[in-house]
C-alpha atoms as a PDB file:
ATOM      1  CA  UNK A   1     -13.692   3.506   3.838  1.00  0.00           C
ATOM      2  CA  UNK A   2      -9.979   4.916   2.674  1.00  0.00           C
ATOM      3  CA  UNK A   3     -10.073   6.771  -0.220  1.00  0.00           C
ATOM      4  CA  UNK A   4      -7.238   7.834  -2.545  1.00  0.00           C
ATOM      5  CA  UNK A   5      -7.793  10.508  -6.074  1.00  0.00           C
ATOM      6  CA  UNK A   6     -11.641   9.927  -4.688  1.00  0.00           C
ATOM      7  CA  UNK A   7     -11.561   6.097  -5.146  1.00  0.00           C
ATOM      8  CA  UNK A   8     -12.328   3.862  -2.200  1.00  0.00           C
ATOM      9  CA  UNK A   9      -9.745   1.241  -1.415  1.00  0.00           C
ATOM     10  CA  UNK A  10      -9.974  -1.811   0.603  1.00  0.00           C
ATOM     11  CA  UNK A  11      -6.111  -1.642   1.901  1.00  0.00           C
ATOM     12  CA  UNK A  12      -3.369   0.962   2.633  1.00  0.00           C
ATOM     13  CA  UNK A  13       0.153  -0.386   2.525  1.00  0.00           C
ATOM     14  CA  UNK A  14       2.752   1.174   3.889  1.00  0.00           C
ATOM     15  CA  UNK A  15       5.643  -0.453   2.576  1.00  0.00           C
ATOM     16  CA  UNK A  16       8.523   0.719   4.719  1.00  0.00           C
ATOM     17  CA  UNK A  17      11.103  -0.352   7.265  1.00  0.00           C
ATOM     18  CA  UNK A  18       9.056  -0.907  10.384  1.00  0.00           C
ATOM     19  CA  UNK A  19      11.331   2.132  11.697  1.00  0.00           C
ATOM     20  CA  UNK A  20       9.991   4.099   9.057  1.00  0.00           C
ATOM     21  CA  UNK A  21       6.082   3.092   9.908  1.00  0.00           C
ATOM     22  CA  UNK A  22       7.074   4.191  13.657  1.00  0.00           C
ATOM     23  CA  UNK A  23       7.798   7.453  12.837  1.00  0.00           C
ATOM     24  CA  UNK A  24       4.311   7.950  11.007  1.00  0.00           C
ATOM     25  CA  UNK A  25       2.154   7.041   7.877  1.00  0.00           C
ATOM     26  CA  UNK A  26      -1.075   7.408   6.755  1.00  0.00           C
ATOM     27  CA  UNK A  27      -4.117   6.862   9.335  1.00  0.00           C
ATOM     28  CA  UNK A  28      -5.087   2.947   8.958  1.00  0.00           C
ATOM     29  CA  UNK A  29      -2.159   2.068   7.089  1.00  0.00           C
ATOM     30  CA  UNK A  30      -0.288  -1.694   7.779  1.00  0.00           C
ATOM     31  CA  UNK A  31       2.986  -1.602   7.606  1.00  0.00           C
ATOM     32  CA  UNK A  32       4.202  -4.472   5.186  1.00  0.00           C
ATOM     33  CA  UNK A  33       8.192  -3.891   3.961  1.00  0.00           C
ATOM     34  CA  UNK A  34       8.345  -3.992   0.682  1.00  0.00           C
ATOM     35  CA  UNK A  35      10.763  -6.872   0.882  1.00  0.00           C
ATOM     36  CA  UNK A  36       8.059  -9.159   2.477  1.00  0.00           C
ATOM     37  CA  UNK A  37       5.276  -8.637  -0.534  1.00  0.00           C
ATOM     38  CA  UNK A  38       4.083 -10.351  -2.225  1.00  0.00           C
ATOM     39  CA  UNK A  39       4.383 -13.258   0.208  1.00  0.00           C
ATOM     40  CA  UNK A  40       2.624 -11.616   3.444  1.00  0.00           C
ATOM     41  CA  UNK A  41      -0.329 -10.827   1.396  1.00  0.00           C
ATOM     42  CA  UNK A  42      -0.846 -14.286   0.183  1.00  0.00           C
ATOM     43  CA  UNK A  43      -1.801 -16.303   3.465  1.00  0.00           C
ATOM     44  CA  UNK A  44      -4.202 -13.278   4.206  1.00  0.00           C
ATOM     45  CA  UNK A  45      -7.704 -14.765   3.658  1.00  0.00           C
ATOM     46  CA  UNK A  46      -8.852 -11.302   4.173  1.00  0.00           C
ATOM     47  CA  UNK A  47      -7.329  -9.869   1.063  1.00  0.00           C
ATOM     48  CA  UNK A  48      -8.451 -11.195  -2.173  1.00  0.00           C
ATOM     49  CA  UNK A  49      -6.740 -10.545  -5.457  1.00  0.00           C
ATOM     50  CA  UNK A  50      -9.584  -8.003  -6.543  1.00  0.00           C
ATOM     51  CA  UNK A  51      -8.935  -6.142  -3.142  1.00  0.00           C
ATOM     52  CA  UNK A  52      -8.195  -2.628  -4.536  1.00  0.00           C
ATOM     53  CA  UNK A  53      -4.680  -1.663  -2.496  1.00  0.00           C
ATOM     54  CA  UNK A  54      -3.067   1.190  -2.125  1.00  0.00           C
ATOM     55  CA  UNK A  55       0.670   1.340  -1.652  1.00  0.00           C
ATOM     56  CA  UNK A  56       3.149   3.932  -0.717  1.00  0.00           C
ATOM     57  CA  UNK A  57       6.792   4.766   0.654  1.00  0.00           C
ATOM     58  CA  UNK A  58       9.021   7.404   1.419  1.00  0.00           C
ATOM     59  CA  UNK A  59       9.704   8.571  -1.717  1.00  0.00           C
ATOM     60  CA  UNK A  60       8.160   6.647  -4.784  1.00  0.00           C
ATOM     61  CA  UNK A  61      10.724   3.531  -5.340  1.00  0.00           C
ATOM     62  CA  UNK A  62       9.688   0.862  -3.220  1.00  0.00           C
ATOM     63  CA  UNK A  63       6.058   1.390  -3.883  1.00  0.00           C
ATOM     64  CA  UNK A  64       6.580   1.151  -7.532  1.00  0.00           C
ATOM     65  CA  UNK A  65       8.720  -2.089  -6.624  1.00  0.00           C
ATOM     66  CA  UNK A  66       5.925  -3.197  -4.363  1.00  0.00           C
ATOM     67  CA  UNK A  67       3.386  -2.764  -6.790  1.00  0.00           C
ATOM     68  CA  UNK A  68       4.909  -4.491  -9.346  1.00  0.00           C
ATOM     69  CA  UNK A  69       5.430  -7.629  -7.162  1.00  0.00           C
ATOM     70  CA  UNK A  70       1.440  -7.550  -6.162  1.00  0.00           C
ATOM     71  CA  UNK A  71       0.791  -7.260  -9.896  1.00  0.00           C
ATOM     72  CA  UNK A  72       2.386  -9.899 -10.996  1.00  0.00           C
ATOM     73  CA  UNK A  73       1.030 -12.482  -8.250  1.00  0.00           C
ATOM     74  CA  UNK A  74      -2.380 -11.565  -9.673  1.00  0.00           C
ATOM     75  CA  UNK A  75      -3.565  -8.847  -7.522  1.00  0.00           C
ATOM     76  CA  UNK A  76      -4.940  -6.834 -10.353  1.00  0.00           C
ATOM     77  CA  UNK A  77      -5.956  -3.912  -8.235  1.00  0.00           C
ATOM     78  CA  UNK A  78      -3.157  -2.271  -7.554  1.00  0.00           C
ATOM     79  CA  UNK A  79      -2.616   1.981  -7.084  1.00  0.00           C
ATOM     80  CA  UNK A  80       0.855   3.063  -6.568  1.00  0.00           C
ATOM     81  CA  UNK A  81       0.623   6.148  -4.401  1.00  0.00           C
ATOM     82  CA  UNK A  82       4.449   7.039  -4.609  1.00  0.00           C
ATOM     83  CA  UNK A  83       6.047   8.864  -1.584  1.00  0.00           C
ATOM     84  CA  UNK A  84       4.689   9.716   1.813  1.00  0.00           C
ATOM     85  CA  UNK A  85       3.958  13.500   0.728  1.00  0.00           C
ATOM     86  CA  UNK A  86       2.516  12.857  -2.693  1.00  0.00           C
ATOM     87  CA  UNK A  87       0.114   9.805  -0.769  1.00  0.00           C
ATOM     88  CA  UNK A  88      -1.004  11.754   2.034  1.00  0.00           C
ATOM     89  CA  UNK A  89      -1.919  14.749  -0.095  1.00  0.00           C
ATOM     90  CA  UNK A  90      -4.671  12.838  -2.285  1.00  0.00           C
ATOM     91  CA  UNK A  91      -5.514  10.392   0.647  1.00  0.00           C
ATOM     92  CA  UNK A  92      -8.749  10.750   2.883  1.00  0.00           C
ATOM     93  CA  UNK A  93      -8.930   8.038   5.777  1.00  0.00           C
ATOM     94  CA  UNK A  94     -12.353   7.656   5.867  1.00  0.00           C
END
């Protein structure tokens, strides 16, 4: 299981372009643009509210952004990692 600061979590989110995802993220990450949350989350049987997800970007604003759109459709779970550097330093894949 991912881990991030030690703490398991059940998703990684990279919320980039698609562009940006190409080029490279963190191992196991989905790529989900921030612009698409919280909507592409919700039809996902797979992720429940409680689901403890991690999200990150390039460089700190859009995962703040697209943690506070998971928060406030109830997914109470949420860890913003910040940028790509800052995520991959305190993230462990498995």
């Amino acid at each position: 299981m991912p881990a991030f600061r030690h703490q398991p979590v059940d998703l990684v989110l990279d919320v980039r372009s698609q562009l940006e995802f190409f080029l490279g993220g963190l191992q196991g990450a989905e790529n989900i643009p921030v612009d698409r949350l919280p909507e592409a989350l919700v039809s996902r049987p797979d992720v429940s509210k409680q689901a403890k997800i991690l999200v990150y970007c390039a460089s700190g604003g859009r995962s703040a952004q697209a943690a506070e759109r998971l928060r406030s459709a109830g997914y109470s779970r949420v860890v913003d990692g910040g940028g790509m550097s800052a995520a991959y330093a305190e993230f462990r894949p498995d």
